[in-house]
Structure formats: structure tokens, C-alpha cells
Protein backbone atom coordinates (compact mmCIF):
# COMPACT_ATOMS: atom_id res chain seq x y z
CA UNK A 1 -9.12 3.43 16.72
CA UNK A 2 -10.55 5.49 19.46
CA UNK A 3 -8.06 7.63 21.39
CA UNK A 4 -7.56 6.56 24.78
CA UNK A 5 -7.62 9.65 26.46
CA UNK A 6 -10.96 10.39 24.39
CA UNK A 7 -13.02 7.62 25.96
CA UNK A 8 -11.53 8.59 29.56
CA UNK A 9 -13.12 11.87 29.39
CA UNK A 10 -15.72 11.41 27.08
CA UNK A 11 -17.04 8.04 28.17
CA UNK A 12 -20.62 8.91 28.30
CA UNK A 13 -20.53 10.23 24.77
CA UNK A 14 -18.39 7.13 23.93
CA UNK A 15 -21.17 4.81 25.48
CA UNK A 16 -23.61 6.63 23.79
CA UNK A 17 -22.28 6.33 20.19
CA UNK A 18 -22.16 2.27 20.70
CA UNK A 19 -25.77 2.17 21.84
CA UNK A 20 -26.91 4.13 18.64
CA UNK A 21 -24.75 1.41 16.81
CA UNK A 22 -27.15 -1.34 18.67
CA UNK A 23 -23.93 -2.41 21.23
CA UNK A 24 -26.02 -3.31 24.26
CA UNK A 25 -25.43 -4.88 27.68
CA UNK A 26 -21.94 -6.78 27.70
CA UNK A 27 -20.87 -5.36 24.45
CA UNK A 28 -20.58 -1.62 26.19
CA UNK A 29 -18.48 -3.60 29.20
CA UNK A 30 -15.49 -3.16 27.18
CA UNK A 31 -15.05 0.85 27.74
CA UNK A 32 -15.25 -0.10 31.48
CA UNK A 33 -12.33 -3.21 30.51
CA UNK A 34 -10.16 -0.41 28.86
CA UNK A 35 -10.70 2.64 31.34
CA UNK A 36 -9.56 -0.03 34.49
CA UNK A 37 -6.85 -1.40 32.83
CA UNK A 38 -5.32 1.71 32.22
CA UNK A 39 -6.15 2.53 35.76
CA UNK A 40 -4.54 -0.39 36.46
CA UNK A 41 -1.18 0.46 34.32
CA UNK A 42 -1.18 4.35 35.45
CA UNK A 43 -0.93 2.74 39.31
CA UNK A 44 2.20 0.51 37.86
CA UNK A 45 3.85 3.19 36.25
CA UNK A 46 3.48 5.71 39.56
CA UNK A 47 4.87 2.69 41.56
CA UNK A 48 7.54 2.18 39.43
CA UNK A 49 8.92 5.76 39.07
CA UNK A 50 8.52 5.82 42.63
CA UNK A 51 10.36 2.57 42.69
CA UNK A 52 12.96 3.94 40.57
CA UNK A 53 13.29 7.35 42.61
CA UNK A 54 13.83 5.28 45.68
CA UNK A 55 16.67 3.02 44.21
CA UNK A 56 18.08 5.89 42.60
CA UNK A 57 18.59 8.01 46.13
CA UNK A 58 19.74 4.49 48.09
CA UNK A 59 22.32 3.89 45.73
CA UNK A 60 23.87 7.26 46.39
CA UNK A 61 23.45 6.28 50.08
CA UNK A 62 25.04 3.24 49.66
CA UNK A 63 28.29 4.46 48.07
CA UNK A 64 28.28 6.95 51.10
CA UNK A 65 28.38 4.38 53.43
CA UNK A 66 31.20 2.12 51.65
CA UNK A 67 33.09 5.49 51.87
CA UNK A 68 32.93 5.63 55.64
CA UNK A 69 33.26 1.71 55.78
CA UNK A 70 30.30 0.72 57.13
CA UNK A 71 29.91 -2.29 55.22
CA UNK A 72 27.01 -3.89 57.39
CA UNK A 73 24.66 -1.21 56.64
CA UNK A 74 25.30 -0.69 52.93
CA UNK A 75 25.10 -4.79 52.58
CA UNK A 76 21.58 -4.41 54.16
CA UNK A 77 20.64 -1.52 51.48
CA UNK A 78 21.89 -2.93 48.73
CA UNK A 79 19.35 -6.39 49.40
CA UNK A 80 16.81 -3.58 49.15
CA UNK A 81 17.63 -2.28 46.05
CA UNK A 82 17.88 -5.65 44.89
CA UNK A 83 14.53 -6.26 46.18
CA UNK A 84 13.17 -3.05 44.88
CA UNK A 85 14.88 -3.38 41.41
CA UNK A 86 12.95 -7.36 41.09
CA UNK A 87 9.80 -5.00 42.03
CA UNK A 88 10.54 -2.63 39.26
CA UNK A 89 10.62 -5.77 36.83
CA UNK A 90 7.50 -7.25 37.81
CA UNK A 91 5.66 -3.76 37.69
CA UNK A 92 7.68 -3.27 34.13
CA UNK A 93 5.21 -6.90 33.14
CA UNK A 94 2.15 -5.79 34.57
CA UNK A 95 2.54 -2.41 32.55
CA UNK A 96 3.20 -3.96 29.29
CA UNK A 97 0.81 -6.42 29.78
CA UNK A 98 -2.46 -3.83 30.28
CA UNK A 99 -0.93 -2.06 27.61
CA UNK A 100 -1.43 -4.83 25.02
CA UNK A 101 -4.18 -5.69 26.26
CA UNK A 102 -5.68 -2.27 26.10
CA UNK A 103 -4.57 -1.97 22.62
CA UNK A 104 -6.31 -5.66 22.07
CA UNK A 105 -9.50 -4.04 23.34
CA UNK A 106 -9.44 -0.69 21.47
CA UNK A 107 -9.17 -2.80 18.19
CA UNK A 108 -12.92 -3.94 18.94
CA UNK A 109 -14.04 -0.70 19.46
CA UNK A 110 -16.18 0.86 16.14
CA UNK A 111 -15.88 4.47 15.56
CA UNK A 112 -18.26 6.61 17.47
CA UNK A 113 -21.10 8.20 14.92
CA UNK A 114 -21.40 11.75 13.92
CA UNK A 115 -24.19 13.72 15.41
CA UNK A 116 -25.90 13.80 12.56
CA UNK A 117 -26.26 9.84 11.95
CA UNK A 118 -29.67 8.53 12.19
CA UNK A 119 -31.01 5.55 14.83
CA UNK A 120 -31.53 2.45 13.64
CA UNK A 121 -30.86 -1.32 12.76
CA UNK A 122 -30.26 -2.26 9.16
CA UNK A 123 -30.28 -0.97 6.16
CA UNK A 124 -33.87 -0.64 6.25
CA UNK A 125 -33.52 2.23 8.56
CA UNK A 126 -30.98 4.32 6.28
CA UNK A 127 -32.10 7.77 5.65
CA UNK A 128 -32.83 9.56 2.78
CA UNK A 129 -30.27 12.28 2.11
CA UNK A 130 -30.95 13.07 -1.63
CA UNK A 131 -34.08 11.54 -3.44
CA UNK A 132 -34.16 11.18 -7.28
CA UNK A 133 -36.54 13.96 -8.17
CA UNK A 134 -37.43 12.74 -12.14
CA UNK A 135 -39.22 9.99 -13.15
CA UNK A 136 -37.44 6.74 -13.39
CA UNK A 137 -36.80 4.43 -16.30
CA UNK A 138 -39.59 2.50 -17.65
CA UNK A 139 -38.94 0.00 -19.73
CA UNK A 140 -41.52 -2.35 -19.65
CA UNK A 141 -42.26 -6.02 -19.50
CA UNK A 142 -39.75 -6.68 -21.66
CA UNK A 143 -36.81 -5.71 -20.27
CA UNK A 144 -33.94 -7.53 -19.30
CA UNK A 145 -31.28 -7.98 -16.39
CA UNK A 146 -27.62 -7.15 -17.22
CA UNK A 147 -26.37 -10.78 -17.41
CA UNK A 148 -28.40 -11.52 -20.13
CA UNK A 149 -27.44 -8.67 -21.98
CA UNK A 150 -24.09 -9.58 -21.24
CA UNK A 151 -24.68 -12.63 -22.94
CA UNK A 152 -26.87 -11.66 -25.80
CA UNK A 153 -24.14 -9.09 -27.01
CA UNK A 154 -21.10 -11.13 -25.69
CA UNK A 155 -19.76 -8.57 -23.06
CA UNK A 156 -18.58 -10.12 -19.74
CA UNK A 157 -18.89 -14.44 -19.30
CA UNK A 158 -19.44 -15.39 -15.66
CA UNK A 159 -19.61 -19.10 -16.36
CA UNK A 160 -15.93 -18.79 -18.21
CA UNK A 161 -15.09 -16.92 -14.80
CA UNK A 162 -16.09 -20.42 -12.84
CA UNK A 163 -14.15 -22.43 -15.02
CA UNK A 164 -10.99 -20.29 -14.51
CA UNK A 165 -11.23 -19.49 -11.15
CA UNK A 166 -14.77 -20.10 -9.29
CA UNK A 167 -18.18 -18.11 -8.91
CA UNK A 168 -18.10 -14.28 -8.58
CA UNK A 169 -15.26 -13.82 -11.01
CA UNK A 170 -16.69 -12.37 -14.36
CA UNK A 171 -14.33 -12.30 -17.74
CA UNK A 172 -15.07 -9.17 -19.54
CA UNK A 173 -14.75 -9.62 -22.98
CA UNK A 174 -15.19 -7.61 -26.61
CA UNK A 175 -17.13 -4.38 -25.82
CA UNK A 176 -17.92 -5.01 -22.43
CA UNK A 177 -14.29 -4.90 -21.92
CA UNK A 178 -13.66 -1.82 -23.67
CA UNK A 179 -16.64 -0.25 -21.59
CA UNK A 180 -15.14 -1.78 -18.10
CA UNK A 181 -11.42 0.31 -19.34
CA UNK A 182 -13.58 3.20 -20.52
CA UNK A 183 -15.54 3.73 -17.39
CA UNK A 184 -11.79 3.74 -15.82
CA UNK A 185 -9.87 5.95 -17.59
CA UNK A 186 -13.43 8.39 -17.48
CA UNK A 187 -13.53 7.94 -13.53
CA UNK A 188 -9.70 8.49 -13.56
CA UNK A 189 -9.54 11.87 -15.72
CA UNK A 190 -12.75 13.25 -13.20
CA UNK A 191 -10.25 12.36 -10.15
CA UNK A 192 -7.15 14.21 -11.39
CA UNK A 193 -9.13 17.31 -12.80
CA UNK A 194 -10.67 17.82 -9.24
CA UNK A 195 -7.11 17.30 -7.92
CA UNK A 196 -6.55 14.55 -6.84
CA UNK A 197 -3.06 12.64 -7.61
CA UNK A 198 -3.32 9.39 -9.51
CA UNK A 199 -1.43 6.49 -7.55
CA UNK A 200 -0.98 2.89 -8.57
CA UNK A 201 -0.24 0.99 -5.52
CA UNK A 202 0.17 -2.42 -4.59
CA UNK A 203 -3.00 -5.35 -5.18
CA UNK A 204 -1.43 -7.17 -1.79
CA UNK A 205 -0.24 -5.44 1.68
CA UNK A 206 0.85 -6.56 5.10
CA UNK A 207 -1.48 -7.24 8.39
CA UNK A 208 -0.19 -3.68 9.83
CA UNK A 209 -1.11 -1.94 6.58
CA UNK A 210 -4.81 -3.56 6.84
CA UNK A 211 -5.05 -3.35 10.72
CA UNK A 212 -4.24 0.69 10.01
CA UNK A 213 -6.81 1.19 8.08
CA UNK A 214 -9.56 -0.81 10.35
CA UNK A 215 -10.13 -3.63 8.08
CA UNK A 216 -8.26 -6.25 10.43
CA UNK A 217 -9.44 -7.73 12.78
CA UNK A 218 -13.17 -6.45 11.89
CA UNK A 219 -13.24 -7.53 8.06
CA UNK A 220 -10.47 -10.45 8.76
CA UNK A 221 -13.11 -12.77 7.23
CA UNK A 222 -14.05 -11.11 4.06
CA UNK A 223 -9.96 -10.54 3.15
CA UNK A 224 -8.40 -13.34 0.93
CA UNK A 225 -5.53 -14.23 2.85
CA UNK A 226 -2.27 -15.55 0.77
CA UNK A 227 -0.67 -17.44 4.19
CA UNK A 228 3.20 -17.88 2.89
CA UNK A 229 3.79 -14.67 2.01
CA UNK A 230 1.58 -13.20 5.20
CA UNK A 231 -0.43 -10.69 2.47
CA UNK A 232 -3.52 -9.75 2.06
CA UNK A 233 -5.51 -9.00 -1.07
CA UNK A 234 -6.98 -5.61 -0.75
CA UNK A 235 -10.69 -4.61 -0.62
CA UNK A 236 -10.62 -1.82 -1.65
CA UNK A 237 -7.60 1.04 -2.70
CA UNK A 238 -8.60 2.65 0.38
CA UNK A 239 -5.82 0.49 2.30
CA UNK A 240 -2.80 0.92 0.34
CA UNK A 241 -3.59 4.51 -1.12
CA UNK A 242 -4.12 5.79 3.14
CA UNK A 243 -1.00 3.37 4.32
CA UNK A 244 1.13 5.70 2.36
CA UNK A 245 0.94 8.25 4.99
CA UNK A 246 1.19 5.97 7.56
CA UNK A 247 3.37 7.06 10.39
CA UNK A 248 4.29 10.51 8.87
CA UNK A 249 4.11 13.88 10.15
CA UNK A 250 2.69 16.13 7.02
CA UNK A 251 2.94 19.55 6.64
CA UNK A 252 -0.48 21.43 7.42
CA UNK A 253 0.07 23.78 4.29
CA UNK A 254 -0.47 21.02 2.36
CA UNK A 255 -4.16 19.98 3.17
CA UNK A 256 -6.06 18.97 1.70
CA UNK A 257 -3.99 15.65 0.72
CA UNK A 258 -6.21 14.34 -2.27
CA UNK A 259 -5.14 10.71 -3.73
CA UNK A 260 -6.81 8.80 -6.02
CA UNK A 261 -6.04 5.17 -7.59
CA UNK A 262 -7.75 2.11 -9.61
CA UNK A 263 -7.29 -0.81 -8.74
CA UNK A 264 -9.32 -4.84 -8.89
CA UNK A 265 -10.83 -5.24 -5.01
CA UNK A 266 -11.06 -8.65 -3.76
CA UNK A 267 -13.57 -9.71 -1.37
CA UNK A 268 -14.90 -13.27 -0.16
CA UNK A 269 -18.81 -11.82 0.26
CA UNK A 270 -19.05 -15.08 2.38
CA UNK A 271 -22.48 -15.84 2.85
CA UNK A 272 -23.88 -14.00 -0.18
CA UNK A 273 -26.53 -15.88 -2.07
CA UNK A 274 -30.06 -15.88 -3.74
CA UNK A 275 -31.26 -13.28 -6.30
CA UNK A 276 -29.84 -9.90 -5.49
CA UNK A 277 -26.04 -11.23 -6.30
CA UNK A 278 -26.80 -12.45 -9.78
CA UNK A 279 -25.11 -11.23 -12.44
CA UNK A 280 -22.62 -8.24 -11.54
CA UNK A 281 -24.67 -7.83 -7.94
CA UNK A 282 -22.23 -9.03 -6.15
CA UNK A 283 -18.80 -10.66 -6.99
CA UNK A 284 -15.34 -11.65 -5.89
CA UNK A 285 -13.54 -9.34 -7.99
CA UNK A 286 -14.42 -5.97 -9.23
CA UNK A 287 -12.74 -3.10 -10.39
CA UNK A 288 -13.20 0.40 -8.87
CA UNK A 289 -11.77 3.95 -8.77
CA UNK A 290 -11.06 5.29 -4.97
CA UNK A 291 -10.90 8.81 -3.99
CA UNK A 292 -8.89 9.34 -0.07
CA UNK A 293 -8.15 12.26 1.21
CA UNK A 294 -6.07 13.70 4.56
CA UNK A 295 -7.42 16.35 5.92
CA UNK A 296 -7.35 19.51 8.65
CA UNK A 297 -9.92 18.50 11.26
CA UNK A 298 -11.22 21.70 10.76
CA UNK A 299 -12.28 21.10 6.85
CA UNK A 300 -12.88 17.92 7.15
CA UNK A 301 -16.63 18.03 6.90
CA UNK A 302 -16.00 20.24 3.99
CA UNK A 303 -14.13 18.38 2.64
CA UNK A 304 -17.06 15.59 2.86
CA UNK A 305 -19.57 17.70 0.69
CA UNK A 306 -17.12 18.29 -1.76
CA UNK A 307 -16.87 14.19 -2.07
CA UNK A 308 -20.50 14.08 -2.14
CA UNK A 309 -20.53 16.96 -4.90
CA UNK A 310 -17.73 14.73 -7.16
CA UNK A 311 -19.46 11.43 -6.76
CA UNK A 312 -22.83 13.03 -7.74
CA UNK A 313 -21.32 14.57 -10.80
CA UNK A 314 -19.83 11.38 -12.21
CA UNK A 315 -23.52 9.80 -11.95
CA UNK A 316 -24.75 13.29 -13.50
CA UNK A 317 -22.50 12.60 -16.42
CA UNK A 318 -23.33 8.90 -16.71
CA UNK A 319 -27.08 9.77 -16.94
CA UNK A 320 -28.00 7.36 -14.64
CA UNK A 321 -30.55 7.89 -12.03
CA UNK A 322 -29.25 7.94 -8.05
CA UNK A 323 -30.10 9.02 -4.73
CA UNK A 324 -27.70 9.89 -1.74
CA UNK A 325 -28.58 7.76 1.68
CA UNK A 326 -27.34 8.84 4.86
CA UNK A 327 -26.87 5.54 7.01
CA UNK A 328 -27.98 4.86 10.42
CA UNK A 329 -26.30 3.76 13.49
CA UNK A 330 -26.57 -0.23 13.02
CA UNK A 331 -25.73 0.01 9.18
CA UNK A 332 -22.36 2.00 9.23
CA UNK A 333 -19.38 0.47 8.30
CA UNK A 334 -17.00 -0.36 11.32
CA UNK A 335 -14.34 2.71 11.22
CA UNK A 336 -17.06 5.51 10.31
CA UNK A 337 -18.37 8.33 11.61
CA UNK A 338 -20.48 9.30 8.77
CA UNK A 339 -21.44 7.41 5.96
CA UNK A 340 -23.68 8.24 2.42
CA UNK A 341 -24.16 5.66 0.11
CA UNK A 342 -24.99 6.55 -3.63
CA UNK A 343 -27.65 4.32 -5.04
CA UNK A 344 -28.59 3.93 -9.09
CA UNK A 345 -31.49 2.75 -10.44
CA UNK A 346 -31.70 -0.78 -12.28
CA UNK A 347 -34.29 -0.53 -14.72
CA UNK A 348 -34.74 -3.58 -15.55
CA UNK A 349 -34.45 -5.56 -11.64
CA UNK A 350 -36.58 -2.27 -10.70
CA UNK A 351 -34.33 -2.04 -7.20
CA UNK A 352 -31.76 0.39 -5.89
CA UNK A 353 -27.80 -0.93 -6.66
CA UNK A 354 -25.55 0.46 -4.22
CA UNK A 355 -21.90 1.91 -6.17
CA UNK A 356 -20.30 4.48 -3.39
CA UNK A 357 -20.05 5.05 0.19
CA UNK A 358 -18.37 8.08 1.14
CA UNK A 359 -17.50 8.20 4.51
CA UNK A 360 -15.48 10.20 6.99
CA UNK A 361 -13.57 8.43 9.52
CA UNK A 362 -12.46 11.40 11.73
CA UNK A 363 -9.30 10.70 13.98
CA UNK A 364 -10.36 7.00 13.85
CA UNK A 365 -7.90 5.85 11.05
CA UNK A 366 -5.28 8.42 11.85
CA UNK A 367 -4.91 6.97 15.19
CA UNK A 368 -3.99 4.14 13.90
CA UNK A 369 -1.82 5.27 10.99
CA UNK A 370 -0.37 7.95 13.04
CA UNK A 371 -0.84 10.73 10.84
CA UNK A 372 -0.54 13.91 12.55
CA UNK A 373 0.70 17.74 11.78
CA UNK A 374 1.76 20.13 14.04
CA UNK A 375 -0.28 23.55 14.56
CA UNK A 376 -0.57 26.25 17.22
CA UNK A 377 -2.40 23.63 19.10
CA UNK A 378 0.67 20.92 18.98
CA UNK A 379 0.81 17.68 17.72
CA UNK A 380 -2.37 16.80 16.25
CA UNK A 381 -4.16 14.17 14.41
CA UNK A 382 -5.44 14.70 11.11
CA UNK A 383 -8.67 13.47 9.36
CA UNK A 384 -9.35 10.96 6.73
CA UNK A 385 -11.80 10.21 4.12
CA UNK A 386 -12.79 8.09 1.44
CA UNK A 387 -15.37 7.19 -1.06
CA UNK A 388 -15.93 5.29 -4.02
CA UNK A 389 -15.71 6.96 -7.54
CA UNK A 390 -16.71 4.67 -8.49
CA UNK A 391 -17.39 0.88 -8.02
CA UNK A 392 -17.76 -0.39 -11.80
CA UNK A 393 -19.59 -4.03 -11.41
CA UNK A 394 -22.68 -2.27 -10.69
CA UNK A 395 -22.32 0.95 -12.51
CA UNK A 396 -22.48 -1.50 -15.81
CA UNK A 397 -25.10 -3.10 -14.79
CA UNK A 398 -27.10 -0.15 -14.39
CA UNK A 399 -25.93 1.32 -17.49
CA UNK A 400 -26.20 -1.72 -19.72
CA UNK A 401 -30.08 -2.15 -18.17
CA UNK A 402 -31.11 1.34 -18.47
CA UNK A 403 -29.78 1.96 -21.71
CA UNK A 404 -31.55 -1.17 -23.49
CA UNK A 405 -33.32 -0.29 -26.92
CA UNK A 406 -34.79 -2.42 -29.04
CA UNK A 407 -31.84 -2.20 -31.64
CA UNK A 408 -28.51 -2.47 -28.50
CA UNK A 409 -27.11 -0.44 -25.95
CA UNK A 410 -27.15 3.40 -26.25
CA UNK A 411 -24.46 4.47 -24.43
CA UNK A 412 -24.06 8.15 -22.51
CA UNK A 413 -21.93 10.83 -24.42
CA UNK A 414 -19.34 11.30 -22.01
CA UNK A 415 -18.45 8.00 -22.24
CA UNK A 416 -18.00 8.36 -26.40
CA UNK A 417 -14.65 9.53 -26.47
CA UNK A 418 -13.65 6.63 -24.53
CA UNK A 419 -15.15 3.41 -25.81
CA UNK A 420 -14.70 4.66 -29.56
CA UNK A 421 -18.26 3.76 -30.20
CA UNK A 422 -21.65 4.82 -29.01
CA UNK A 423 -23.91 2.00 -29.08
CA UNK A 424 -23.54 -1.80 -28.37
């Protein structure tokens, strides 16, 4: 969430970063909403301390007057104070009032782009960052898509997953199971030698945790929602893995906080159909390593490359073609400032699979978590990032299509040690 005092005295700059994320004509209204209803609950606040001041000093005058038993007169003041202290109420409403509805407003707000974020409208318009520099796979007419690999060496059954749940819920099974834990444990080991602390949190957390994190209200529809118990499944790690700094005041010695966590993500993809979400495209459920970190605003960006750097050399390992998009304005994710997505190579679909966004989210998330640290400066807000490392549905795919031979699936050497075989 944008910081209030931010948009009052950056508001040009604010209404600047929502046109280069397409927000047009009564979409950009809402910074003029927020700034007058603030105005609007600074004026209450002045009246009412004033207000206050006033039935402060007459009640002092009143006691006076009692004293030197002028009753008349103190009876008169003391319907003032009553009147004043009915005007305090009303102006204690209209403050809390503008205040929720400011913080209503600022909910709707998306995080205002980096400088370095590109125009543009979809995806279509992403630039990119880091091309792939080799030639890529070719493996003729006769290769073929993941799922029917999956089902000509019995690795992962996505009609088993309709009949035990629905669409978009593959059972792994056999090898493809032991690859799914492999990839994993390989993604996990990467996370804690670069530092980062391995955390298993919760698969289910509160509205507040969500709204924190900027997923409610802007993702509200893509959340599975469990309605007795008031949870939410989680998207992604990101959620509970940032929550747990949520409303704590860290110690700035000990930036960089580095976390990192697997966990299934759960996410309704409503309106996802056709040919690109065959197969492991796109699904319901998917498993995926998350790295977050909580950083000095003054690293942060540092901090970003050194994300980048760790994503790329997971892919580097995995011998699996990629290339690094930077996203434009009108394709960033809602809480963002800056966004790169890592892209690998499908061989055999001959198209671009998208397996981690990295982003930093600046004060935007902190805001809203309250996490701050004190420095020479005060009070401050720290910075968050994230990124994917990685998102496995895809990451098979890729590797199960790439890696096709006439005789099975070769399978990259890192990943040896882990499977317990080197071929499917």
C-alpha cells in the first residue's frame, strides 16, 4: 500500500506511475478521492483539538465560578461544554469515517513502477532483459508435449487428478514423482547454501495475512476461499513466509532477512482455457520453492540482482534454456515495482513457459505489514522481495520435453544425486 503522506507530496509522480500502468480518466480520480478526504479528516481533527482546548479551559472556568457562587453563569457554560463535547463526538465520526474510507481507497491503489519499467499494455510489450544467446533445442517433427510423455512413461495422471478432485490437479506418480521431490529438495539445498533459512509455514492463513501481502482484495478471485473457518489457501509461500514479520520492528544489523520455504500453491486460474494450459501449463495446484527477503531500502536493488543471479543459476544447473524479461507497465503484477520473469524453452510446444517472477515491492508490502527498523533517520520502512525458485509444473515440463531421446528421458547431472537414477 502506498504511503499516504507519499502520494500528498508526490502526487504527480503518483499519477504518473498509474498512467504507465494504463489507469486512465476515472481510474486516476481516486488519488484526488484520498488526498480530499484526508483534507477533509485533517480539518476534523484541528476542529476537534480546538474543540477539546476550548472545553478543557471552560471547565476550569466553570469550577471558578461555582467557587464564587455564581451559579447562573456556570449553568450557561456548562450547556456549552455540553454542546461542544456532542461537537467533539460528531467530529470523532467524521474522522473515523474518512479514515476507513481512505484506507478502503489506498487498498485499490497498485504500486507505483520503478523508473526503469518499460511502457506498455500486455505481455506483448514485456522487454527483453536477458536473451538466450545459444541455439535452442531442435528436436524435430517428432517430438512430443510433456503430457504425453507423462503418459507414455507413467509419470504424473491428470485424468486420475479429475476423478479425485477436478481439472488442473495432476497425480504425480512412479518417477515423475520422485523427479517432482527431487527438483525440491535440489531447489531447497540452492536456497539454504545462498543463505537463506528454510521455513515450513502454514498451506491456509487469515484475510489480514493475505490483505498484507496485497493479494486481497486484488487477487480475491483467484484465492480458494474455505468460508467456515474464514482461511484462505495460499498462492504462493510468499504470504505466509512475509506475514511472519508482520508488525515487527527488526533490527537493521540483521539485513538482509533471507527466507525461503516449499510449499503446494493453490490458485483458481478462472478463465484459463484452450491450448497453452494443457498438460502442466497451467493448473490448480502446483508445487514451488519461494525465496523472500526483508531488506535495507538502501540494498534493496542489490539485493534484486542477487535474486536474478540465484534464479539464473538454478536454470544454469538444470540445463535448460531461459531468458530474463523485464515487464512493462500494464503487465506487472499489482504490488510491484519491478518485475523479471524467467522464461524456459519448451522444445517440443516450441513457445516460451514462464517459471519465476522476481519482483521488488519497495515500501508497498511493508506498509502494510508494518515492518520497519529504526536508523539515524528514525522509524523507517523496510523493503521486500520475492521470486520464484522455482515453480516446478513447468520446470518438468520443460525438462521432460527437452530432454526426449529416442530411448527415455536424459535427465541433467545435478539432478542425479537426487532422483537416484539418470534417465527415465
Amino acid at each position: 500500500m502506498l504511503e499516504l503522506n507519499f502520494i500528498r507530496t508526490h502526487k504527480e509522480r503518483v499519477i504518473q506511475g498509474l498512467q504507465l500502468r494504463n489507469y486512465t480518466g476515472e481510474n486516476l480520480k481516486v488519488i484526488d478521492e484520498i488526498v480530499a478526504l484526508d483534507d477533509a479528516r485533517k480539518a476534523a481533527q484541528t476542529e476537534m483539538d480546538n474543540n477539546l482546548a476550548e472545553t478543557k479551559r471552560l471547565s476550569k472556568e466553570i469550577g471558578g465560578l461555582f467557587q464564587q457562587g455564581k451559579q447562573a453563569e456556570a449553568g450557561a457554560l456548562k450547556e456549552k461544554v455540553s454542546e461542544l463535547k456532542a461537537g467533539i463526538k460528531t467530529l470523532e465520526t467524521t474522522m473515523m469515517d474518512a479514515a476507513e474510507r481512505v484506507e478502503k481507497l489506498l487498498l485499490t491503489v497498485p504500486n507505483i513502477p520503478h523508473e526503469s519499467v518499460p511502457a506498455g499494455k500486455t505481455s506483448e510489450d514485456n522487454e527483453v532483459y536477458r536473451a538466450w544467446d545459444k541455439p535452442l533445442p531442435n528436436l524435430g517433427e517428432d517430438a512430443i508435449p510433456h503430457w504425453e510423455l507423462a503418459t507414455k512413461y507413467n509419470l504424473f495422471d491428470l485424468e486420475l487428478g479429475v476423478k479425485i478432485t477436478g481439472a488442473g490437479f495432476p497425480v504425480f506418480r512412479g518417477k515423475g514423482a520422485r523427479l517432482e521431490r527431487a527438483l525440491i529438495n535440489f531447489f531447497l539445498d540452492e536456497a539454504t547454501k545462498a543463505g537463506y533459512e528454510e521455513i515450513i509455514p502454514p498451506l491456509m492463513v487469515k484475510e489480514e495475512s493475505a490483505k498484507a501481502t496485497g493479494q486481497l482484495p486484488d487477487k480475491e478471485g483467484q484465492m480458494y476461499y474455505i468460508g467456515e473457518d474464514d482461511f484462505y489457501m495460499i498462492p504462493t509461500a510468499e504470504v505466509p513466509l512475509t506475514n511472519i514479520y508482520r508488525n515487527e520492528i527488526v533490527e537493521e544489523k540483521d539485513f538482509p532477512i533471507k527466507l525461503t520455504g516449499y510449499t503446494p500453491c493453490f490458485r483458481r486460474e478462472a478463465g484459463s482455457y484452450g491450448s497453452d494450459v494443457r498438460g502442466l501449463n497451467r493448473v490448480h495446484q502446483f508445487d514451488k520453492v519461494e525465496i523472500v527477503q526483508i531488506v535495507h531500502p538502501d540494498t534493496s536493488y542489490d539485493q534484486l540482482n542477487g535474486m536474478l543471479a540465484h534464479v539464473s543459476g538454478l536454470l544454469d544447473k538444470l540445463e535448460l534454456p531461459y531468458r530474463i524479461l523485464r515487464l512493462c507497465g500494464g503487465d506487472m503484477g499489482f504490488t510491484s515495482a519491478l518485475t523479471f520473469d524467467f522464461e524456459v524453452w519448451s522444445a517440443a510446444q516450441k513457445r516460451w513457459l514462464e517459471v519465476s517472477s522476481v519482483s521488488n515491492f519497495e515500501t508497498y508490502q511493508s506498509n502494510r505489514l508494518k515492518v520497519r527498523f529504526k536508523d539515524g533517520k528514525g522509524m523507517r520502512l523496510a523493503h521486500t522481495l520475492n521470486g520464484s525458485a522455482l515453480a516446478l509444473a513447468r520446470i518438468v515440463a520443460a525438462l521432460l520435453e527437452n530432454n526426449q531421446t529416442s530411448g527415455g528421458i536424459r535427465l541433467p547431472k545435478v539432478l542425479h544425486s537426487y532422483t537416484g537414477f539418470e534417465a527415465i
